[in-house]
Protein backbone atom coordinates (compact mmCIF):
# COMPACT_ATOMS: atom_id res chain seq x y z
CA UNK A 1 -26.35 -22.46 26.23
CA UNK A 2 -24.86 -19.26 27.91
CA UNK A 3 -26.37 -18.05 31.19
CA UNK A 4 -27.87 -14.57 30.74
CA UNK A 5 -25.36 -12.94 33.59
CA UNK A 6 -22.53 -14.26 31.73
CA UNK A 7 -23.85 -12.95 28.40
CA UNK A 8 -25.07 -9.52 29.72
CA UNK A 9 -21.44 -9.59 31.24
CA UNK A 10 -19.87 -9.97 27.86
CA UNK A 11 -22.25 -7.24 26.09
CA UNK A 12 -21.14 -4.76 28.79
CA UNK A 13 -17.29 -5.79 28.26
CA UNK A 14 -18.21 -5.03 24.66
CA UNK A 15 -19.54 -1.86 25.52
CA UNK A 16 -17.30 -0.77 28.14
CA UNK A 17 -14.31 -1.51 26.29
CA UNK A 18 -15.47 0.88 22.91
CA UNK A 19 -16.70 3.49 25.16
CA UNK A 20 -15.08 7.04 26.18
CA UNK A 21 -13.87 5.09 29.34
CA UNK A 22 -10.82 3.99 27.39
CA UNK A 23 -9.45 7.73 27.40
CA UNK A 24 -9.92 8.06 31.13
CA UNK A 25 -6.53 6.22 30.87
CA UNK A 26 -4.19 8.64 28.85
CA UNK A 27 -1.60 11.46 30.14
CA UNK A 28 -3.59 15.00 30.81
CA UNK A 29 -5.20 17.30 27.74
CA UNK A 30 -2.61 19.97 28.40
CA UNK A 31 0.43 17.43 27.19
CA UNK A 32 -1.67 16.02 23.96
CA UNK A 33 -2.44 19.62 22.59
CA UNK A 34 0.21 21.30 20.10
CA UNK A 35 -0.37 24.64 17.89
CA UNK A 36 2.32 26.70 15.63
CA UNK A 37 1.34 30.02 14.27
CA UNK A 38 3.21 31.57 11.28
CA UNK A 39 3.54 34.75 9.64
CA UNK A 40 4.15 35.19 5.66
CA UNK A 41 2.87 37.39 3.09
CA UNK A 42 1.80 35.00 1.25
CA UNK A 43 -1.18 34.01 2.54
CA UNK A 44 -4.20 35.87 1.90
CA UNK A 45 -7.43 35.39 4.05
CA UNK A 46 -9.72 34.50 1.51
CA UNK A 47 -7.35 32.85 -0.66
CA UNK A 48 -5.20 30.74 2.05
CA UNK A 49 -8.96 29.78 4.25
CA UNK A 50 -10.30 28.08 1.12
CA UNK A 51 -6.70 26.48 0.72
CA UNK A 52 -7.02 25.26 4.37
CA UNK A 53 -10.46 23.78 4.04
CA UNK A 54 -8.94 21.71 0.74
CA UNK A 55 -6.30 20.71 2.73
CA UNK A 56 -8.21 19.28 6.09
CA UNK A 57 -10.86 17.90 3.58
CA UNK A 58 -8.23 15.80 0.85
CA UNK A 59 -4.89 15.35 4.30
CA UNK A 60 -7.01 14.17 6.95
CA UNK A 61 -8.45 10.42 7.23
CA UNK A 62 -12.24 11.02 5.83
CA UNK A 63 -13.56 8.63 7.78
CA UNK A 64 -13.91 10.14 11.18
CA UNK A 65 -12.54 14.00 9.86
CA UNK A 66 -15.29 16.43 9.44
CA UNK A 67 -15.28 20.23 9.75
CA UNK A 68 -17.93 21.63 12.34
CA UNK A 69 -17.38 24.90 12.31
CA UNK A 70 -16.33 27.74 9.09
CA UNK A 71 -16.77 31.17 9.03
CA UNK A 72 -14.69 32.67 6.14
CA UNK A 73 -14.85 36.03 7.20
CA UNK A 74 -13.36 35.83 10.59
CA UNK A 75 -11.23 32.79 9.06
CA UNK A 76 -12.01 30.13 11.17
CA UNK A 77 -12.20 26.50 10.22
CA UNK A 78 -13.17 24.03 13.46
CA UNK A 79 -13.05 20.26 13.68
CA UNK A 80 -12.19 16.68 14.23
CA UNK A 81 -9.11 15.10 12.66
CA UNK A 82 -8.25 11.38 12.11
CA UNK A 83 -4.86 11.18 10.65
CA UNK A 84 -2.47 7.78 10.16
CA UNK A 85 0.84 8.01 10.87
CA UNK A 86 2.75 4.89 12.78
CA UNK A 87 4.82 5.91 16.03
CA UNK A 88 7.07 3.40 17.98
CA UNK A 89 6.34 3.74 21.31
CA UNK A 90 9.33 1.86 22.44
CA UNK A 91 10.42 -1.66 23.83
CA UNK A 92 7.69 -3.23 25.56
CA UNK A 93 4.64 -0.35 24.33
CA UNK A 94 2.14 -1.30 21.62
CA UNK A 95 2.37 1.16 19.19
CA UNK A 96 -0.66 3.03 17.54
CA UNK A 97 -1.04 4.38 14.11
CA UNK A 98 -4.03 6.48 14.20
CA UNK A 99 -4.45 9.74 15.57
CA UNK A 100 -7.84 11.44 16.47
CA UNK A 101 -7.53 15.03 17.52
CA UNK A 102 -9.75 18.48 17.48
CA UNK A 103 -8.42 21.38 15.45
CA UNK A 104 -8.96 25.14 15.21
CA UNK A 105 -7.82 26.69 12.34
CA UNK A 106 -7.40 30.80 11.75
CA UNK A 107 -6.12 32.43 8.40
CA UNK A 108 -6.24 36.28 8.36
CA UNK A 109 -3.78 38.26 5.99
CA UNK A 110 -0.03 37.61 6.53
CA UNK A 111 -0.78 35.42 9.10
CA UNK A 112 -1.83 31.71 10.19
CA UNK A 113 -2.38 29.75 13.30
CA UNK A 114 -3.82 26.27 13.72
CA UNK A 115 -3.95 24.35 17.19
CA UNK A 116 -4.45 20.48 17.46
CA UNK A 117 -6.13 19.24 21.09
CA UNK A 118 -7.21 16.21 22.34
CA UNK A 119 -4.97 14.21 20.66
CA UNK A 120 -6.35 10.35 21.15
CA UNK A 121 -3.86 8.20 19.76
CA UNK A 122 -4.59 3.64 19.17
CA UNK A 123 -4.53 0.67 17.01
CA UNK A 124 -7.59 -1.15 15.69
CA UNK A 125 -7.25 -4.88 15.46
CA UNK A 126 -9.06 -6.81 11.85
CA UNK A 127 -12.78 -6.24 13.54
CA UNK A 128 -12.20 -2.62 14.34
CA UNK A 129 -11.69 -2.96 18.02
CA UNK A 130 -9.70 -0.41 19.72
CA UNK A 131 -6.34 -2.24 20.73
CA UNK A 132 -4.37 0.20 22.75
CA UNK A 133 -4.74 4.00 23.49
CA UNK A 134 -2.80 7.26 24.46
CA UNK A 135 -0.73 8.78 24.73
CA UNK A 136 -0.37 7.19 28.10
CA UNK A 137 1.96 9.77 29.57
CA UNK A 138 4.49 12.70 28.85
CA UNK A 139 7.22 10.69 26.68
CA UNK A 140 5.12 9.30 24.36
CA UNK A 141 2.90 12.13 24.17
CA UNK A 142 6.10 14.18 22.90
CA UNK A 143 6.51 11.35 20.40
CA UNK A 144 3.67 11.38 18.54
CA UNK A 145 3.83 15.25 18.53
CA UNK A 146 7.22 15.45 17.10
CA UNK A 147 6.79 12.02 14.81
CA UNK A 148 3.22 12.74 13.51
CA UNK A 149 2.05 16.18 14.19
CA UNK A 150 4.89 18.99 13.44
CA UNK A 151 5.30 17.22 10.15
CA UNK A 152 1.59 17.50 9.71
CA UNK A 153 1.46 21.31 10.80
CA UNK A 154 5.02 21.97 8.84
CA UNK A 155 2.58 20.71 5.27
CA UNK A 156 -0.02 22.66 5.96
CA UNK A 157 1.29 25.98 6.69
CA UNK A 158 3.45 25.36 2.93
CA UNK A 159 0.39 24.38 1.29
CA UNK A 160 -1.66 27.30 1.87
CA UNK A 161 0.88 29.61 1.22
């Protein structure tokens, strides 16, 4: 039978290892934020904000995405994001595939801005244990930007045209 040090021990590993500590360990908020804004005449704010709330509700992963915050009149959708999308880190990095992130979304007439923040990227392993998280610095921060998130912006800007 286990001693109850080396058992409490293991519960706090447990703990510790699923907690917020893990993103104590990833490159600064300012490098895992990105935003576009675009201007077309084609979207309308009441029109293109109901567009954008289909498109975070059916695009992004539902089981962590959820919208917090919508007020159609000043055409503002906020929330939290899980997408999947794989990025090779490079030789020697364990890559991740999912993507958790904070977004702020604002439609008005002619024009349409959303910014992503927070950005928390990692791989689960078969029993949903967090395997590896970033982005650990500035390189592979860019990398999952340019692989995962401008493609992800570029769609939704189209689709609520």
């Amino acid at each position: 039978m286990m001693p109850k040090r080396v058992l409490l021990l293991f519960a706090f590993f447990l703990l510790f290892q699923n907690s917020m500590c893990l993103k104590l360990w990833i490159v600064s908020a300012k490098m895992r934020t990105t935003e576009d804004a675009r201007d077309n005449k084609s979207y309308q704010k009441t029109r293109s904000f109901l567009k954008a709330k289909q498109w975070l509700e059916y695009k992004l992963d539902p089981e962590l995405s959820k919208i917090e915050f919508e007020n159609q009149d000043m055409g503002e959708l906020r929330g939290i994001g899980l997408i999947k999308c794989y990025v090779p880190y490079g030789i020697g990095e364990v890559d991740a595939n999912e993507h958790e992130f904070e977004y702020i979304v604002k439609v008005k007439d002619g024009h349409a801005e959303m910014q992503i923040n927070k950005i928390f990227s990692f791989i689960r392993d078969p029993n949903d244990i967090i395997l590896n998280y970033g982005p650990k610095n500035e390189k592979v921060a860019k990398v999952t930007i340019r692989s995962c998130f401008r493609p992800l912006l570029d769609d939704f800007f189209e689709f609520i045209k």
